[in-house]
Structure formats: C-alpha cells, structure tokens
PDB file of N, CA and C in Angstrom:
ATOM      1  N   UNK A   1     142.996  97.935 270.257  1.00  0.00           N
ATOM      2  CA  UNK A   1     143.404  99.320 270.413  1.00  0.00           C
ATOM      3  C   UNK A   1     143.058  99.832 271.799  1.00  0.00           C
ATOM      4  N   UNK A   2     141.703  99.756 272.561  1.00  0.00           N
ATOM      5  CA  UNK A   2     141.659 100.122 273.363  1.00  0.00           C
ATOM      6  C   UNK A   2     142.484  99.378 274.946  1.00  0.00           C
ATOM      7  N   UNK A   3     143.025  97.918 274.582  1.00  0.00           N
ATOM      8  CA  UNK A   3     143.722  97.577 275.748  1.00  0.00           C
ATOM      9  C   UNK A   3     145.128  98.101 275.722  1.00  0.00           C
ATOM     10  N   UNK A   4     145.633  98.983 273.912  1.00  0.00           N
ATOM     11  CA  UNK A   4     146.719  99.731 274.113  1.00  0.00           C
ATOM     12  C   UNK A   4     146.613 101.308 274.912  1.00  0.00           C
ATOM     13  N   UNK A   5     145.257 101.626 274.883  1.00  0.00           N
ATOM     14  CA  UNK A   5     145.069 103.286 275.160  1.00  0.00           C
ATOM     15  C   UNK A   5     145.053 102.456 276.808  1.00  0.00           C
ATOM     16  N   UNK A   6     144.714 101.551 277.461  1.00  0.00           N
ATOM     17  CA  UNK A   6     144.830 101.439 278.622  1.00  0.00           C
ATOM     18  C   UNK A   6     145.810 101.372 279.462  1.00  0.00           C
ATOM     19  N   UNK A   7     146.923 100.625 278.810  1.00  0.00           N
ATOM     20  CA  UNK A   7     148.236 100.673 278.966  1.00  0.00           C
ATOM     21  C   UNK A   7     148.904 101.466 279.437  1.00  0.00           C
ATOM     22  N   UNK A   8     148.889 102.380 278.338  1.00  0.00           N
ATOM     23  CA  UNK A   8     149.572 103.976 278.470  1.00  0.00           C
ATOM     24  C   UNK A   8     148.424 104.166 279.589  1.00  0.00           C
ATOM     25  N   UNK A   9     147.304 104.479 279.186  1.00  0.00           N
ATOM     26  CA  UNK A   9     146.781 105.028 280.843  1.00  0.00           C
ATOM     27  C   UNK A   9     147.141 104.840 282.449  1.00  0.00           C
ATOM     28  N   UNK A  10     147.023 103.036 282.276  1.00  0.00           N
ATOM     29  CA  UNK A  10     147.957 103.040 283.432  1.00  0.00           C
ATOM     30  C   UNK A  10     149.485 102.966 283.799  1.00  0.00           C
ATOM     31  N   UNK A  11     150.066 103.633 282.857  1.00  0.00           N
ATOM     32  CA  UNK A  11     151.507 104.058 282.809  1.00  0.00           C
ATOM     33  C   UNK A  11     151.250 105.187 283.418  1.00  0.00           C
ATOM     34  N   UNK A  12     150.992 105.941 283.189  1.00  0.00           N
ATOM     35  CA  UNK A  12     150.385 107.470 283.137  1.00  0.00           C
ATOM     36  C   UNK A  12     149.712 107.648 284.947  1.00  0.00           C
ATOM     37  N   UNK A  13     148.948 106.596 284.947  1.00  0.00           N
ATOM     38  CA  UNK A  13     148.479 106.542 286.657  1.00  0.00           C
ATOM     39  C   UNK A  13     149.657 106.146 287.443  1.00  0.00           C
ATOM     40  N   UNK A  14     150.277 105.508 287.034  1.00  0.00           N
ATOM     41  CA  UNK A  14     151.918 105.145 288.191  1.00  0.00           C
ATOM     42  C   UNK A  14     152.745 106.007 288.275  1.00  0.00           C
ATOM     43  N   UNK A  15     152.846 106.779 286.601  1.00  0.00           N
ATOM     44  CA  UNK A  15     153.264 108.028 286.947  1.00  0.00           C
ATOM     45  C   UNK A  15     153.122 109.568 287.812  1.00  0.00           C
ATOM     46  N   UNK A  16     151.882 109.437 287.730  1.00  0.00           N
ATOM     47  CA  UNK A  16     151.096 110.669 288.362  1.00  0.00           C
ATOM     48  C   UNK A  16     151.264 110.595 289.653  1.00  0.00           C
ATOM     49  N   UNK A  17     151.685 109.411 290.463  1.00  0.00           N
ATOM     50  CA  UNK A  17     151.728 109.611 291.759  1.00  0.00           C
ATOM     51  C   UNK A  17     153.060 110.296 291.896  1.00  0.00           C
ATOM     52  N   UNK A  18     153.752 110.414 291.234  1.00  0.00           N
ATOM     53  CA  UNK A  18     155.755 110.760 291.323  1.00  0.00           C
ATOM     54  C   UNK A  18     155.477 112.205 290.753  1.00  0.00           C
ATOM     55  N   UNK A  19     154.815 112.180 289.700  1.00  0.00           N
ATOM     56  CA  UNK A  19     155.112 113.634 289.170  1.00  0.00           C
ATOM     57  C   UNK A  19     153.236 114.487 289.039  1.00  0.00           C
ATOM     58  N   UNK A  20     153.685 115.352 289.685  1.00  0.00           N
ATOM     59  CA  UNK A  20     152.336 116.007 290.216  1.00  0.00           C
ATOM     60  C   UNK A  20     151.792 117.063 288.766  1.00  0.00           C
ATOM     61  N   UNK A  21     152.725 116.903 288.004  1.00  0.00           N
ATOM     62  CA  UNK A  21     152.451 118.015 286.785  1.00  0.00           C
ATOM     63  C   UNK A  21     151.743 117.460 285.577  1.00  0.00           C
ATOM     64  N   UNK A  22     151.671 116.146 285.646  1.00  0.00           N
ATOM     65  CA  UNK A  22     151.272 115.191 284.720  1.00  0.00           C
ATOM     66  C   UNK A  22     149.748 115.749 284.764  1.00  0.00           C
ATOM     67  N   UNK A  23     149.280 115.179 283.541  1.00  0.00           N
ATOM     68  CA  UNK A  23     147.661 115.711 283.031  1.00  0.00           C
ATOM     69  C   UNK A  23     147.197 115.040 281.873  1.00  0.00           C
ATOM     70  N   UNK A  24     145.928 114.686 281.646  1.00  0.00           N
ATOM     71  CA  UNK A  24     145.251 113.772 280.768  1.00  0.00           C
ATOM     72  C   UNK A  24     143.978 114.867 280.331  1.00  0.00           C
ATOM     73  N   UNK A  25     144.234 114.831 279.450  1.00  0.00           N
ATOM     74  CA  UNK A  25     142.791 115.578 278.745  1.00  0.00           C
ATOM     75  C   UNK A  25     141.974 114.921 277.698  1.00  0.00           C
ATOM     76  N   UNK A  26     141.234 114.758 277.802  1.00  0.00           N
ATOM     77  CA  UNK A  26     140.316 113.391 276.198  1.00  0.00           C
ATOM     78  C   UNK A  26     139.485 114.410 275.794  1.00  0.00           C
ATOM     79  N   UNK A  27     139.099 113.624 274.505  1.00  0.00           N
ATOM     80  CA  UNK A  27     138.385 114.189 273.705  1.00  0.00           C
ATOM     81  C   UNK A  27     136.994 113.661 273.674  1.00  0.00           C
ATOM     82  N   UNK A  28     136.300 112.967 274.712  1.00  0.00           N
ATOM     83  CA  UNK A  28     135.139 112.747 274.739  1.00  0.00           C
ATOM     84  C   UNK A  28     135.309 111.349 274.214  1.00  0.00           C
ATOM     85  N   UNK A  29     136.096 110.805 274.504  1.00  0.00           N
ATOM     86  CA  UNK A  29     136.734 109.197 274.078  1.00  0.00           C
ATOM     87  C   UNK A  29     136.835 108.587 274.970  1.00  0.00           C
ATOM     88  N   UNK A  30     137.294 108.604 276.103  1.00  0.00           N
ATOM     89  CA  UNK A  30     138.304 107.633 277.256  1.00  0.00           C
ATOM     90  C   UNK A  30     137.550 106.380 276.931  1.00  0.00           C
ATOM     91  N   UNK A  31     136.256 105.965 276.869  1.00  0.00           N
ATOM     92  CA  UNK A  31     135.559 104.765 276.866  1.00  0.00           C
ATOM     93  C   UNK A  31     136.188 103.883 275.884  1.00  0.00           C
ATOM     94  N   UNK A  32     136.829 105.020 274.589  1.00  0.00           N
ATOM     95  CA  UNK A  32     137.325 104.264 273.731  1.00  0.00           C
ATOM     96  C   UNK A  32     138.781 103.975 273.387  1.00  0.00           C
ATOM     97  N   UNK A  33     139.641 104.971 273.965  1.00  0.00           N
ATOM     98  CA  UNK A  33     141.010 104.976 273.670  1.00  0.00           C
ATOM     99  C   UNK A  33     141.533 104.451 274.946  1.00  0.00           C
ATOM    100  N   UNK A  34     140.894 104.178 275.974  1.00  0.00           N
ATOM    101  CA  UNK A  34     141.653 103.748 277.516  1.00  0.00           C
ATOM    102  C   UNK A  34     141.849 104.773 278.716  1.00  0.00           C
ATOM    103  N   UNK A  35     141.389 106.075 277.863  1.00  0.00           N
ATOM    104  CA  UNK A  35     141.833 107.186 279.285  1.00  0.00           C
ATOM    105  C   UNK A  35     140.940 107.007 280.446  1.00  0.00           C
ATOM    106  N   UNK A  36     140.189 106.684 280.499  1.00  0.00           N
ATOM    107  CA  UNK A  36     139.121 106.198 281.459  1.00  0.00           C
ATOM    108  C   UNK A  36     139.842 105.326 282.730  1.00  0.00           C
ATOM    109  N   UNK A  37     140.537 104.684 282.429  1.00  0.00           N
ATOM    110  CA  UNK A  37     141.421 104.238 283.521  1.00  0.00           C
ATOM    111  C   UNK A  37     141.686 105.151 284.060  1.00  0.00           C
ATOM    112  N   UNK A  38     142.453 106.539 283.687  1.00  0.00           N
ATOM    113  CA  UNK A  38     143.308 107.504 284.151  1.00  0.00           C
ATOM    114  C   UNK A  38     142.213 108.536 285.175  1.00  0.00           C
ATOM    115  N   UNK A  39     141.130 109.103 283.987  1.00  0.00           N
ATOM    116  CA  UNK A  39     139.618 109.311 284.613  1.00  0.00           C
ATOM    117  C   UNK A  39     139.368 109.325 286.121  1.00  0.00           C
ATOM    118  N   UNK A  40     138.968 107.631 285.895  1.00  0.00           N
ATOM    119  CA  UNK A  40     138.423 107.435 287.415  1.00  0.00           C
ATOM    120  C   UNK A  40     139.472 107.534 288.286  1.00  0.00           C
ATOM    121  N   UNK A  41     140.669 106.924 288.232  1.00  0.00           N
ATOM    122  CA  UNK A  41     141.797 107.235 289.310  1.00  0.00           C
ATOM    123  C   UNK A  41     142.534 108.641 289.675  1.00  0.00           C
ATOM    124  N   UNK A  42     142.085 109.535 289.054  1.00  0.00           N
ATOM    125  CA  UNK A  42     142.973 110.593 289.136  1.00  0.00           C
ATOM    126  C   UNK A  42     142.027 111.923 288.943  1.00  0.00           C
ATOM    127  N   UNK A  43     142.251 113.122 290.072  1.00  0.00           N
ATOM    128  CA  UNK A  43     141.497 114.405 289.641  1.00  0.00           C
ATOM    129  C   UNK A  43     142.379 115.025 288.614  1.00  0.00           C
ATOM    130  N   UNK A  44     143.267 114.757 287.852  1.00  0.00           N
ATOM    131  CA  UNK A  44     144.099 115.827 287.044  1.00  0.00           C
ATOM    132  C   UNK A  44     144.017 115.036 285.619  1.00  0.00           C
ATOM    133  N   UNK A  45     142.622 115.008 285.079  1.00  0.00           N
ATOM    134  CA  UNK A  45     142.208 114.524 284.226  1.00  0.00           C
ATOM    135  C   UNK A  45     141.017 116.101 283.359  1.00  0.00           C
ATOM    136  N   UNK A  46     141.131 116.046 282.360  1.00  0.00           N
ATOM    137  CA  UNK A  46     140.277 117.300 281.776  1.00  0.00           C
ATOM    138  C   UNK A  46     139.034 116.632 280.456  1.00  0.00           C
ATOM    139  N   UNK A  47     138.057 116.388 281.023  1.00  0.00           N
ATOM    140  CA  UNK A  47     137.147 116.180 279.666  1.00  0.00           C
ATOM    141  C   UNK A  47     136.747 117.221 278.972  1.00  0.00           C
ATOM    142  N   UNK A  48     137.408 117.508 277.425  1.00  0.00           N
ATOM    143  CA  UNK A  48     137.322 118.372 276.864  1.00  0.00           C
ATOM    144  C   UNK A  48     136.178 118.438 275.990  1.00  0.00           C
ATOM    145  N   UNK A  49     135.785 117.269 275.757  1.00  0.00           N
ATOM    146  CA  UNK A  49     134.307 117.011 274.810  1.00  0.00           C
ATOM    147  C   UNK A  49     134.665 116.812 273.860  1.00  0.00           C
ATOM    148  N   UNK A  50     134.050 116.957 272.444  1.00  0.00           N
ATOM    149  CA  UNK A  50     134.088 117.179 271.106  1.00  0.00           C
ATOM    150  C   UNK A  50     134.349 118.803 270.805  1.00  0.00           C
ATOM    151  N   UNK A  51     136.059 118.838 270.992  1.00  0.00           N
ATOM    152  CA  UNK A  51     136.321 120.280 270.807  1.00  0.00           C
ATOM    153  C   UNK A  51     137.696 119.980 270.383  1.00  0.00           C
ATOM    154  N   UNK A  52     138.217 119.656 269.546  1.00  0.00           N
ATOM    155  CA  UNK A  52     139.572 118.792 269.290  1.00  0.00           C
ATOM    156  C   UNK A  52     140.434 120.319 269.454  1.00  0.00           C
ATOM    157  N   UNK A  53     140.088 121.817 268.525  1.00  0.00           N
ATOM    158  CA  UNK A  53     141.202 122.383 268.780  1.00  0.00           C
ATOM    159  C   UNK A  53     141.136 122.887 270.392  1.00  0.00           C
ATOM    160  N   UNK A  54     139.963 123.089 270.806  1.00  0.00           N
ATOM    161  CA  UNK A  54     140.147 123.336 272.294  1.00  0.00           C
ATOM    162  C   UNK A  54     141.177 122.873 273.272  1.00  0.00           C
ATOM    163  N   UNK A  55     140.938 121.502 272.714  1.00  0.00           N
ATOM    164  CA  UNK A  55     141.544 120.745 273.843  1.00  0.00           C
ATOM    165  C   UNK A  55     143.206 121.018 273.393  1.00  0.00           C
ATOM    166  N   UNK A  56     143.694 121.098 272.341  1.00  0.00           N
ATOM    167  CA  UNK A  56     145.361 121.238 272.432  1.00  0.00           C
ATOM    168  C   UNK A  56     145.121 122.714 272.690  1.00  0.00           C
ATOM    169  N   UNK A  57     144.433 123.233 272.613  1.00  0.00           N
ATOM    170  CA  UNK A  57     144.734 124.936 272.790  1.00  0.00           C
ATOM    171  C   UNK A  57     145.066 124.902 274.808  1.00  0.00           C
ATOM    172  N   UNK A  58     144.256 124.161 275.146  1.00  0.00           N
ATOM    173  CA  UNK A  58     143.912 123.979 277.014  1.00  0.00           C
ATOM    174  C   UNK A  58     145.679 123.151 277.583  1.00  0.00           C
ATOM    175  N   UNK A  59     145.935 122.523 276.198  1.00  0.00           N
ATOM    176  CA  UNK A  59     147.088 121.347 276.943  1.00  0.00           C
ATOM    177  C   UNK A  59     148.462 122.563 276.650  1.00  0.00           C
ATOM    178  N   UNK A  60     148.552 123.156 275.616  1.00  0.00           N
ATOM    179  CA  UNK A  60     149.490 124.070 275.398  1.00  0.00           C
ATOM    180  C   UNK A  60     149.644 125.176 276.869  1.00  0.00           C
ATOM    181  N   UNK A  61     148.145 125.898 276.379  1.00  0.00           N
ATOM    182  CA  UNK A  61     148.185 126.725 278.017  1.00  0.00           C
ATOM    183  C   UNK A  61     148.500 125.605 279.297  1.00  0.00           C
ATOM    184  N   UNK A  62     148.463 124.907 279.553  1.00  0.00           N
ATOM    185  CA  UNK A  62     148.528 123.438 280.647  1.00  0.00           C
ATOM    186  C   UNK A  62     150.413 123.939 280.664  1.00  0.00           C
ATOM    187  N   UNK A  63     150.849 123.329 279.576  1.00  0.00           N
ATOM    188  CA  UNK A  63     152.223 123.464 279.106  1.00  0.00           C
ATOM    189  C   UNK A  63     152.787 124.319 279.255  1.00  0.00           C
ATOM    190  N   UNK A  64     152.485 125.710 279.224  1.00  0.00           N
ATOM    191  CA  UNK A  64     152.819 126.984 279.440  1.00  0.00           C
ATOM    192  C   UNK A  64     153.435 127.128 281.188  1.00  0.00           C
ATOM    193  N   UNK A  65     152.606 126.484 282.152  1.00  0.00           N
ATOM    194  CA  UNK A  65     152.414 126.585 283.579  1.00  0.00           C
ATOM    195  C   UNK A  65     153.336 125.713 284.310  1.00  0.00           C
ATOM    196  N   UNK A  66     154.231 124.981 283.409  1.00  0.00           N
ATOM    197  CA  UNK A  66     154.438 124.044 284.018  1.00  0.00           C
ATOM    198  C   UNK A  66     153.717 122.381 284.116  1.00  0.00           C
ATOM    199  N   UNK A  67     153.046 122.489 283.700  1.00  0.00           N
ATOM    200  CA  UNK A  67     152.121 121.030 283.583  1.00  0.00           C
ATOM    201  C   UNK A  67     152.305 120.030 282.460  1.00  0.00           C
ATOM    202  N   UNK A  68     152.685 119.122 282.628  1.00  0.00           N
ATOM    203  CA  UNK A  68     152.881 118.328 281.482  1.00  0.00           C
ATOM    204  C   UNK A  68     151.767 117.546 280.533  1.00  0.00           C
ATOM    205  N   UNK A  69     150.725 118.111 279.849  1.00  0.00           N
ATOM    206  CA  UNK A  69     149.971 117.241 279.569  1.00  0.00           C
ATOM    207  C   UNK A  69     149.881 116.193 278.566  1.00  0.00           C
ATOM    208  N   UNK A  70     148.860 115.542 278.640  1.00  0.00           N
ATOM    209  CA  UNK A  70     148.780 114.290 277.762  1.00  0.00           C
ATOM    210  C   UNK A  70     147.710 114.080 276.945  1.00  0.00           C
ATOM    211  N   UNK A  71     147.522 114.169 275.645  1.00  0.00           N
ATOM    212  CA  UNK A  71     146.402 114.315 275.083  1.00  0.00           C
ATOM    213  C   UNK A  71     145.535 113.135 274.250  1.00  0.00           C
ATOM    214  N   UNK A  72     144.720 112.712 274.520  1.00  0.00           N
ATOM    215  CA  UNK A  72     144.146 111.527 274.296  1.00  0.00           C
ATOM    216  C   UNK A  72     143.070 111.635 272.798  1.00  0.00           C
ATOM    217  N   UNK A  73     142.985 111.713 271.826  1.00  0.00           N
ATOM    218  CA  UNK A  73     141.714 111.440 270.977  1.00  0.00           C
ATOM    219  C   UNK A  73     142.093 110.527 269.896  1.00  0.00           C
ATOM    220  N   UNK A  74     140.960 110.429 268.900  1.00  0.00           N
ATOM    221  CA  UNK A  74     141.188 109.379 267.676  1.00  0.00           C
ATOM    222  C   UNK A  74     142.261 110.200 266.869  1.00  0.00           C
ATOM    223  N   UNK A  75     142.887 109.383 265.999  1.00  0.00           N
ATOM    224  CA  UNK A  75     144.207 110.279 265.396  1.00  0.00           C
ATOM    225  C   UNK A  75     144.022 111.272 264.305  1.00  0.00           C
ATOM    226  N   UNK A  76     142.781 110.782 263.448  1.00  0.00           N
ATOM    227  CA  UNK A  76     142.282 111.353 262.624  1.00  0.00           C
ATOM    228  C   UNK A  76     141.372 112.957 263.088  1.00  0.00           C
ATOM    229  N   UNK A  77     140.966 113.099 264.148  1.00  0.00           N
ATOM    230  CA  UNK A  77     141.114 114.389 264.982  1.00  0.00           C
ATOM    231  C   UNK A  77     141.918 114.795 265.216  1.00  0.00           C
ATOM    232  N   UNK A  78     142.865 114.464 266.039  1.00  0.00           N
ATOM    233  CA  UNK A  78     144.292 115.381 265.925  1.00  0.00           C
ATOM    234  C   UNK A  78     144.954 115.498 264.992  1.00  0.00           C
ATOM    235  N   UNK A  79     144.877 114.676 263.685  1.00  0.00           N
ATOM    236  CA  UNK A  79     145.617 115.157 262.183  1.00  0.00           C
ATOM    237  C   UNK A  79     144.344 116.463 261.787  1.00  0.00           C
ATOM    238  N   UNK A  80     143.462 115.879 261.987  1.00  0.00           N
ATOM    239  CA  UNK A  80     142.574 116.746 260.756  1.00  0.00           C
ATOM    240  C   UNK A  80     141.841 118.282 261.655  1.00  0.00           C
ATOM    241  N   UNK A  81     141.235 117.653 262.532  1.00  0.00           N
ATOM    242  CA  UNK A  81     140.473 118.833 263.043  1.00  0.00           C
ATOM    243  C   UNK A  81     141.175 119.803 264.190  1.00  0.00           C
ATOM    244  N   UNK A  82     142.814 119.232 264.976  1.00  0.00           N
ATOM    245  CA  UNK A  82     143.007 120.516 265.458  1.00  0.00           C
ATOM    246  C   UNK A  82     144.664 120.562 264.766  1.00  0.00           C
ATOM    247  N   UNK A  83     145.044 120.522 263.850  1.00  0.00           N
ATOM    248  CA  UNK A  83     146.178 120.808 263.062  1.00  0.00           C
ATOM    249  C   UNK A  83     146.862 121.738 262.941  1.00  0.00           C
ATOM    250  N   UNK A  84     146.090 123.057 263.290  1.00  0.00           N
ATOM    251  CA  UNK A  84     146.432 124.312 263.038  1.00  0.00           C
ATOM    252  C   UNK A  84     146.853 124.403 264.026  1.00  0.00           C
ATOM    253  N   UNK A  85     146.267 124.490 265.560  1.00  0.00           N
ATOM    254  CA  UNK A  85     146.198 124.145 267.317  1.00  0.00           C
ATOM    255  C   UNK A  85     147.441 123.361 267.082  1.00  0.00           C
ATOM    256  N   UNK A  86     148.106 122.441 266.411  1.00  0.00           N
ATOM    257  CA  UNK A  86     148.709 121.690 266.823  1.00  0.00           C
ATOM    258  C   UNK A  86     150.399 121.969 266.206  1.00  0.00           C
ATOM    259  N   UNK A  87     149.999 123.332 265.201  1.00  0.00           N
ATOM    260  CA  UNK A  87     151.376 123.517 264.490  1.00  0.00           C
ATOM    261  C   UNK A  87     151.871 125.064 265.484  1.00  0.00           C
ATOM    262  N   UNK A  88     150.724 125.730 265.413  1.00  0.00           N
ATOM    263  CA  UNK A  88     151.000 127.132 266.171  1.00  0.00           C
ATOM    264  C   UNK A  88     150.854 127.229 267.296  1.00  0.00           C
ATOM    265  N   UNK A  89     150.220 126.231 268.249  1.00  0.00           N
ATOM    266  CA  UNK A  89     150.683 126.222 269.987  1.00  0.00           C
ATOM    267  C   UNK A  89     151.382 125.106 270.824  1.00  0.00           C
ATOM    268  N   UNK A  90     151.695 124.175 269.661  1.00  0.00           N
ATOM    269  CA  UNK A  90     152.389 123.303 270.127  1.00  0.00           C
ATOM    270  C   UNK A  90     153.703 122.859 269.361  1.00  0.00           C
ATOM    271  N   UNK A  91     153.969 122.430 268.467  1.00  0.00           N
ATOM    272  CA  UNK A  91     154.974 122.547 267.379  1.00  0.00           C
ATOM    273  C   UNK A  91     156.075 123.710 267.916  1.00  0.00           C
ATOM    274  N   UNK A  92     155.910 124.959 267.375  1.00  0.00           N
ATOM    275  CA  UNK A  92     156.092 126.158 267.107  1.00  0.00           C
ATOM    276  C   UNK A  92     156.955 126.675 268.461  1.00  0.00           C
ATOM    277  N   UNK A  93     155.999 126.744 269.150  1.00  0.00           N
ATOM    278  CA  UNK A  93     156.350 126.984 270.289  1.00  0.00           C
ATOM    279  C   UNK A  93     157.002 125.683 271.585  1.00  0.00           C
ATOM    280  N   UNK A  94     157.016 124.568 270.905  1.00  0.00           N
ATOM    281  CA  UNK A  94     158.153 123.841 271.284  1.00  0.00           C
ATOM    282  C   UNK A  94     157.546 123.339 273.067  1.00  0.00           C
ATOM    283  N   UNK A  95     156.671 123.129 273.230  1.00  0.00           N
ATOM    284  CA  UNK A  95     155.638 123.198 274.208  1.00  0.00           C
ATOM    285  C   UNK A  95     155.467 121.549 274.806  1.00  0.00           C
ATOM    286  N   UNK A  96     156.035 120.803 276.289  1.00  0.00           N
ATOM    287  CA  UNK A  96     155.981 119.263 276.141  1.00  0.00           C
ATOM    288  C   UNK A  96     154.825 118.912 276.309  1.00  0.00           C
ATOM    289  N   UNK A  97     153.897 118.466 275.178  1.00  0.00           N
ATOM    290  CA  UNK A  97     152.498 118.186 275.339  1.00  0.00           C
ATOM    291  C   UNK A  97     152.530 116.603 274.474  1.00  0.00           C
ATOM    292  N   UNK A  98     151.999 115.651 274.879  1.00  0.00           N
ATOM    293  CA  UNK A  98     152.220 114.164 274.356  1.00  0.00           C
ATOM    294  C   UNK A  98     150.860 114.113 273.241  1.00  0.00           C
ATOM    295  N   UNK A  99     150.385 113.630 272.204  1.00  0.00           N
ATOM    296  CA  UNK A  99     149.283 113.702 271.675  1.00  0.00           C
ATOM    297  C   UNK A  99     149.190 111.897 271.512  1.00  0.00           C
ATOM    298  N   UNK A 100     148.747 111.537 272.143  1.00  0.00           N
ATOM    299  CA  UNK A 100     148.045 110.157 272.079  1.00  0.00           C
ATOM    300  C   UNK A 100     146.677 110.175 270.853  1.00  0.00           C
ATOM    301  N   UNK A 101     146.979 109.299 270.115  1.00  0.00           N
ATOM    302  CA  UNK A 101     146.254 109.517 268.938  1.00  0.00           C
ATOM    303  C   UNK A 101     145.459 107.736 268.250  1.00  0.00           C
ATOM    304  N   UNK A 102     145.026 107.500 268.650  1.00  0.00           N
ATOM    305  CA  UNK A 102     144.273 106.183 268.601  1.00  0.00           C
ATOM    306  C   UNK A 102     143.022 105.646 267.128  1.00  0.00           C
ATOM    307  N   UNK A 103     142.898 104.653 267.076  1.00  0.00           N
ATOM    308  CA  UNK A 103     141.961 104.288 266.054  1.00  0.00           C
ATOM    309  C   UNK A 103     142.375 105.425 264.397  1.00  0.00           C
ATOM    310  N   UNK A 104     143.303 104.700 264.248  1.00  0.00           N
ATOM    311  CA  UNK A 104     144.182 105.408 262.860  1.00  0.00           C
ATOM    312  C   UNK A 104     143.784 104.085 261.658  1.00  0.00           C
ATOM    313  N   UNK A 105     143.037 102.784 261.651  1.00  0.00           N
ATOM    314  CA  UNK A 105     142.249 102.155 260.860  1.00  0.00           C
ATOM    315  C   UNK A 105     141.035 102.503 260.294  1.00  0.00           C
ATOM    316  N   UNK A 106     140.899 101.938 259.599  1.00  0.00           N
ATOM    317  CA  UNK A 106     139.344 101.760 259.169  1.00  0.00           C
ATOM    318  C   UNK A 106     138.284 101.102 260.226  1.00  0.00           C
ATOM    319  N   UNK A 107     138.820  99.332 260.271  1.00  0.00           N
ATOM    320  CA  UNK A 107     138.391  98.420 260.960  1.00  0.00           C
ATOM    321  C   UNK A 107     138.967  98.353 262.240  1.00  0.00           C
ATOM    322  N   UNK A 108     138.347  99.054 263.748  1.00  0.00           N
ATOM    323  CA  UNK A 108     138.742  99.170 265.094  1.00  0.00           C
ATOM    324  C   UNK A 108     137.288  98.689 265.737  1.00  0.00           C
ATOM    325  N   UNK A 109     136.973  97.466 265.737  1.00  0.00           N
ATOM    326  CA  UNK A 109     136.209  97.087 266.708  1.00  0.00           C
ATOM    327  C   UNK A 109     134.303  97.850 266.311  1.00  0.00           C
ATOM    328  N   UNK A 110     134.500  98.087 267.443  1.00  0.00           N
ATOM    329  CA  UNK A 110     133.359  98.542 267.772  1.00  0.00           C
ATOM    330  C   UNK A 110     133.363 100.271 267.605  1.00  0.00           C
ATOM    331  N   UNK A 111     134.427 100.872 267.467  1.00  0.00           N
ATOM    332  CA  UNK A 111     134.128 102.091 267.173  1.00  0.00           C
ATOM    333  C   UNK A 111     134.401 102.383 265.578  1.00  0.00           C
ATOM    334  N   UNK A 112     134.544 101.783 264.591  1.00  0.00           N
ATOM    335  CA  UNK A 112     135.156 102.089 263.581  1.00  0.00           C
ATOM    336  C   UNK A 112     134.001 101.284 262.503  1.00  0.00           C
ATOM    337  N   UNK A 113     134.371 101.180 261.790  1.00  0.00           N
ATOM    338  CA  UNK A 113     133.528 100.338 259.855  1.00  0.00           C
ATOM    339  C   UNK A 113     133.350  99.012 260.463  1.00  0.00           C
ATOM    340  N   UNK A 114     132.236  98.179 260.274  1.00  0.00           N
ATOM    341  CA  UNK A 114     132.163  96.908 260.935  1.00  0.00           C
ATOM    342  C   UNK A 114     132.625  95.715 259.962  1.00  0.00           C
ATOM    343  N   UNK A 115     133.448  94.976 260.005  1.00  0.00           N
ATOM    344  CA  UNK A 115     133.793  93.886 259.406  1.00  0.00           C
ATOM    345  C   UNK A 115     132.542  92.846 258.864  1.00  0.00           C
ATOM    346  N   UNK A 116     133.326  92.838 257.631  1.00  0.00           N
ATOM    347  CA  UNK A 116     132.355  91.387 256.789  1.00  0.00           C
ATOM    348  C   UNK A 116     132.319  90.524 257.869  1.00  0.00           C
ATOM    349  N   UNK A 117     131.353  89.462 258.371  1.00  0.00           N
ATOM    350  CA  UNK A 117     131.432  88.461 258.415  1.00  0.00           C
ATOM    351  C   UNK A 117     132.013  87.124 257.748  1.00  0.00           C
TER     352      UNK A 117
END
C-alpha cells in the first residue's frame, strides 16, 4: 500500500511543477500512505495532523481559491470521521478536491492487525 500512496505522490510531484494550484494535505500519515515523497519535495504540502474533518474543511476552502487539492489519509477516516466535511463542503458544493484514502484492510503491513505467522 504504501509503494501505491508513493506513486500517486510522485505523480502529483511531476505534476506540481506544470500546475502551480496543485496541493497535498495529510493527515498525519505521509510516512504511511506515501505523501512524504510529495512533503519533502514540495512547499505546497499542508500537515493537518489528526484532524480528519479539518483537513477536508482546509482542502474545500483550498478549492474555493482556486487550488486544487489532494487529500491524503487512511480511508476509514475519511469514511468515518470527516463524512459530514465530506458531504456538505465537498460533495454538495461540487468542489475539485481528490480524497486519497489508503489502508481500507485489516492486514496492511506494519500499520494495520499483524498477521499469524
């Protein structure tokens, strides 16, 4: 999972040099979903922490300005903890904000339930 969140990250870094509106915001993850690539290469990156509706509330306003952002956390945060954030400032209002949504298993490595041996 995380050499897929890297992927897109460095999609996202090849992009950013062409389009200046592009934006990455994590949820206190990059180590784990790949945004960390994006991170270190780029100032138009936003660490939002452990604030899941914050952070779509920040990418919507982002969206509002012109900015295209990109939102990085585990998926089960963006289903569960900013849902509401995610029907009434983004949904609703029809707003281009990407929600990158990662570690949707049980069993993901090192961040998730550890496998039987």
């Amino acid at each position: 999972m995380q050499q897929l969140g890297r992927s897109c990250a460095n999609y996202l870094l090849t992009k950013s040099s062409e389009d200046e509106s592009l934006w990455v915001i994590d949820g206190d993850l990059a180590d784990s979903n790949g945004a960390e690539v994006f991170a270190i290469n780029n100032n138009r990156f936003i660490q939002a922490g452990i604030a899941e509706q914050n952070m779509i509330s920040m990418a919507a306003g982002l969206a509002t300005t012109g900015k295209r952002p990109w939102v990085f956390s585990f998926s089960a945060f963006l289903c569960y903890r900013a849902y509401d954030q995610i029907r009434v400032c983004v949904s609703q209002t029809h707003l281009p904000v990407v929600l990158v949504g990662s570690h949707a298993g049980a069993c993901t490595g090192r961040n998730g339930k550890p496998t039987p041996a």
